[in-house]
C-alpha atoms as a PDB file:
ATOM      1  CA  UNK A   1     -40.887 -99.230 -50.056  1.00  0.00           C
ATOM      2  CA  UNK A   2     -42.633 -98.927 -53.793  1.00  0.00           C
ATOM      3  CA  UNK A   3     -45.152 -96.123 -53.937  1.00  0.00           C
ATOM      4  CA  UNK A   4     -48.403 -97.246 -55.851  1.00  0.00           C
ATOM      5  CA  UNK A   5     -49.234 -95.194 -58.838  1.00  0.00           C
ATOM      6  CA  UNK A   6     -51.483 -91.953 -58.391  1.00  0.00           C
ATOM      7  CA  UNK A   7     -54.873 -93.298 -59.563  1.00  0.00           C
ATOM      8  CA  UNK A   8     -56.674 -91.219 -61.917  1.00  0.00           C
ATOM      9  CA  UNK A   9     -59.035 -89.377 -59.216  1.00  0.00           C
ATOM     10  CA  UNK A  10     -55.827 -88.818 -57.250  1.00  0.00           C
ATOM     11  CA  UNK A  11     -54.511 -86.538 -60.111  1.00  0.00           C
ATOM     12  CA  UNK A  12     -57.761 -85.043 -60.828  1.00  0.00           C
ATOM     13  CA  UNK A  13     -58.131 -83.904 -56.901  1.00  0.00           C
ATOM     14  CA  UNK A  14     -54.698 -82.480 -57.247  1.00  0.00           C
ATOM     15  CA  UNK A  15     -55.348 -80.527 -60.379  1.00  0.00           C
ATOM     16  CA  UNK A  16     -58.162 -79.475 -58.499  1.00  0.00           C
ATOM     17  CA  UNK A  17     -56.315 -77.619 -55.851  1.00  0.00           C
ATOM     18  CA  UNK A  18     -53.855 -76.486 -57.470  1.00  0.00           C
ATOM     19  CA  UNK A  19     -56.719 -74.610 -59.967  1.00  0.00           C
ATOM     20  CA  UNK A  20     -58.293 -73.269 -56.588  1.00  0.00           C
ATOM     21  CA  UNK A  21     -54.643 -72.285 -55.120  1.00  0.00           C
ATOM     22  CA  UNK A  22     -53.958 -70.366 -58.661  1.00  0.00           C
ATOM     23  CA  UNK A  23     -57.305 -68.711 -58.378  1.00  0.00           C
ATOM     24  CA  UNK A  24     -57.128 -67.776 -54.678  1.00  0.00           C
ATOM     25  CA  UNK A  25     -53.388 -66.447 -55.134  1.00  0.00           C
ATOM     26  CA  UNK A  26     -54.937 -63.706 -57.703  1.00  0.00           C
ATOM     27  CA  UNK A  27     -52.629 -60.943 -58.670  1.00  0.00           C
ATOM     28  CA  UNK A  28     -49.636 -61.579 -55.940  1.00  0.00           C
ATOM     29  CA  UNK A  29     -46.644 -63.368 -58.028  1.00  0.00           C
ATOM     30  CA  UNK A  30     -45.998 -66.614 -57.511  1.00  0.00           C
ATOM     31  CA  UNK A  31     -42.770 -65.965 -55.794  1.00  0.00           C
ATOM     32  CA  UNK A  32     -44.558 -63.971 -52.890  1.00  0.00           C
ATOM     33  CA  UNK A  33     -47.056 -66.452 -51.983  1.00  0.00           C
ATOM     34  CA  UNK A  34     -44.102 -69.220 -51.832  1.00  0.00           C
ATOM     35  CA  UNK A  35     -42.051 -66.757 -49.889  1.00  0.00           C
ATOM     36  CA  UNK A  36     -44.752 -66.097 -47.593  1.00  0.00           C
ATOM     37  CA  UNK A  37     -46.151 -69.881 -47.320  1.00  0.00           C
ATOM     38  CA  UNK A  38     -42.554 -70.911 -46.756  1.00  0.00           C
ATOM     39  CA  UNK A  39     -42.013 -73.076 -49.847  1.00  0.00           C
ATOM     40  CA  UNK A  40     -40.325 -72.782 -52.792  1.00  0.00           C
ATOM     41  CA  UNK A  41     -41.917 -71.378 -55.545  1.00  0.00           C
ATOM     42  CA  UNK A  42     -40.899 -73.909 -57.921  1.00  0.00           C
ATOM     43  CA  UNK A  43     -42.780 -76.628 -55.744  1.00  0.00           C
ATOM     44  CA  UNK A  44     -45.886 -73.706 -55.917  1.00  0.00           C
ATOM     45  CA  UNK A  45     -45.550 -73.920 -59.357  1.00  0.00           C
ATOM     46  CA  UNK A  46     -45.856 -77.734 -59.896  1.00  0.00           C
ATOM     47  CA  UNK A  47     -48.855 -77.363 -57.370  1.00  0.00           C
ATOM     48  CA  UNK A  48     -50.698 -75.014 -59.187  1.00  0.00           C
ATOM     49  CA  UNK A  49     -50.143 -77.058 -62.434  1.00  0.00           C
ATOM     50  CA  UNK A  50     -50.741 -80.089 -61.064  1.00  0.00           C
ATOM     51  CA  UNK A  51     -47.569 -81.663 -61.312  1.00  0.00           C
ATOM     52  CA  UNK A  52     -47.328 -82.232 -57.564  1.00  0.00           C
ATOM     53  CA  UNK A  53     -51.089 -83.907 -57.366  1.00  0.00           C
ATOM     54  CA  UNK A  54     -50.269 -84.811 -53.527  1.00  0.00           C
ATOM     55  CA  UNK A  55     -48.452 -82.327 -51.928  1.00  0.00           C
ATOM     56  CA  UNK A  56     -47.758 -82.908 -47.639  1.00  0.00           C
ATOM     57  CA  UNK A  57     -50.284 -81.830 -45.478  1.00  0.00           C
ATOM     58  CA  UNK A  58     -48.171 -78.608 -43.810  1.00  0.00           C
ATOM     59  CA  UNK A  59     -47.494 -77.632 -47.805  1.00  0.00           C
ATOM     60  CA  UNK A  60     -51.131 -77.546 -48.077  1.00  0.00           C
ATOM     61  CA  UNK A  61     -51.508 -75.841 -44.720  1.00  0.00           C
ATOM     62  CA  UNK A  62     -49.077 -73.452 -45.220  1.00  0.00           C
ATOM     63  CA  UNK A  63     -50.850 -72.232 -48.217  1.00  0.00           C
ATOM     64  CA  UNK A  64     -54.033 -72.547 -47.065  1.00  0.00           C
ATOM     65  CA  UNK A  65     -52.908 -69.978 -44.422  1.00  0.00           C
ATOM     66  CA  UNK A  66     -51.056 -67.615 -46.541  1.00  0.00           C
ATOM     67  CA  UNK A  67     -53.682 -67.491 -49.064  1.00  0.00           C
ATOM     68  CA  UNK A  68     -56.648 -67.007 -46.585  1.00  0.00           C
ATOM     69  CA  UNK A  69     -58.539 -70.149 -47.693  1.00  0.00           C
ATOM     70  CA  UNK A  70     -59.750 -72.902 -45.037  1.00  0.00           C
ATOM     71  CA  UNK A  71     -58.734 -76.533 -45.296  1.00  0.00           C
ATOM     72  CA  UNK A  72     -62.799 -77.474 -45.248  1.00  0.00           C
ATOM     73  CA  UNK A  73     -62.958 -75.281 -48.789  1.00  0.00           C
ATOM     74  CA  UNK A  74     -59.613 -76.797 -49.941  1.00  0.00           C
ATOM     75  CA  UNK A  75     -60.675 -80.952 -49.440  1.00  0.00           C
ATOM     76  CA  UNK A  76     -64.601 -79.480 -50.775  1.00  0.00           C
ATOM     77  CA  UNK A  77     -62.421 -78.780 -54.358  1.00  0.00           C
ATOM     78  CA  UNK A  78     -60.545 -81.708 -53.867  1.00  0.00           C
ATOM     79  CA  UNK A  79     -63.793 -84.459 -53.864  1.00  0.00           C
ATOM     80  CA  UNK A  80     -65.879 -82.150 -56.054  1.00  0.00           C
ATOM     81  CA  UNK A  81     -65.704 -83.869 -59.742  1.00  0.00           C
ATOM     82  CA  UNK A  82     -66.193 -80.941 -62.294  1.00  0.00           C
ATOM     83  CA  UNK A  83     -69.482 -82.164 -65.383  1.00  0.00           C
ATOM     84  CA  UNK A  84     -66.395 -82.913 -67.759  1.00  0.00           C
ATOM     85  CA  UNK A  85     -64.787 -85.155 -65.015  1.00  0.00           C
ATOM     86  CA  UNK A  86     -68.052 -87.017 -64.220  1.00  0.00           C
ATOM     87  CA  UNK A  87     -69.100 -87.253 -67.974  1.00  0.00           C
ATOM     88  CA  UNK A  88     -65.517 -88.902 -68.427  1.00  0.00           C
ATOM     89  CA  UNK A  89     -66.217 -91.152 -65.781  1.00  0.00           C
ATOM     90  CA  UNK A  90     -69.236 -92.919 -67.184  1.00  0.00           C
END
């Protein structure tokens, strides 16, 4: 099976989150939220950057959960298009 290219909005939702992860992580290192979500912090680190623009659901969760933020606030990010991004768009 072929996986379709990431469309443009895909890779804008995942820079998205992984802007809101990096902010919600804070101070703690990068290794320590990995370690505590249960992933690697590599894969945190392409998250974060937006390298990894669709990460699995449980990676997401996991996260979600070890950074105290709810799914709901993690999907709002996701769809919300920032004035640059809709300016872009048109």
């Amino acid at each position: 099976m072929v996986r379709e290219p990431l469309t443009e909005q895909e890779i804008a939702q995942g820079r998205r989150i992984g802007a809101l992860l990096r902010a919600a992580r804070g101070p703690r290192t990068l290794d320590a939220v990995a370690r505590g979500a249960g992933i690697s912090a590599e894969t945190l680190r392409k998250i974060e950057t937006g390298r990894i623009p669709t990460p699995a659901f449980v990676t997401v969760a996991a996260l979600a959960h070890e950074l105290r933020l709810s799914l709901d606030e993690i999907w709002r990010t996701a769809r919300e298009e920032s004035p640059r991004e809709r300016s872009a768009a048109s």
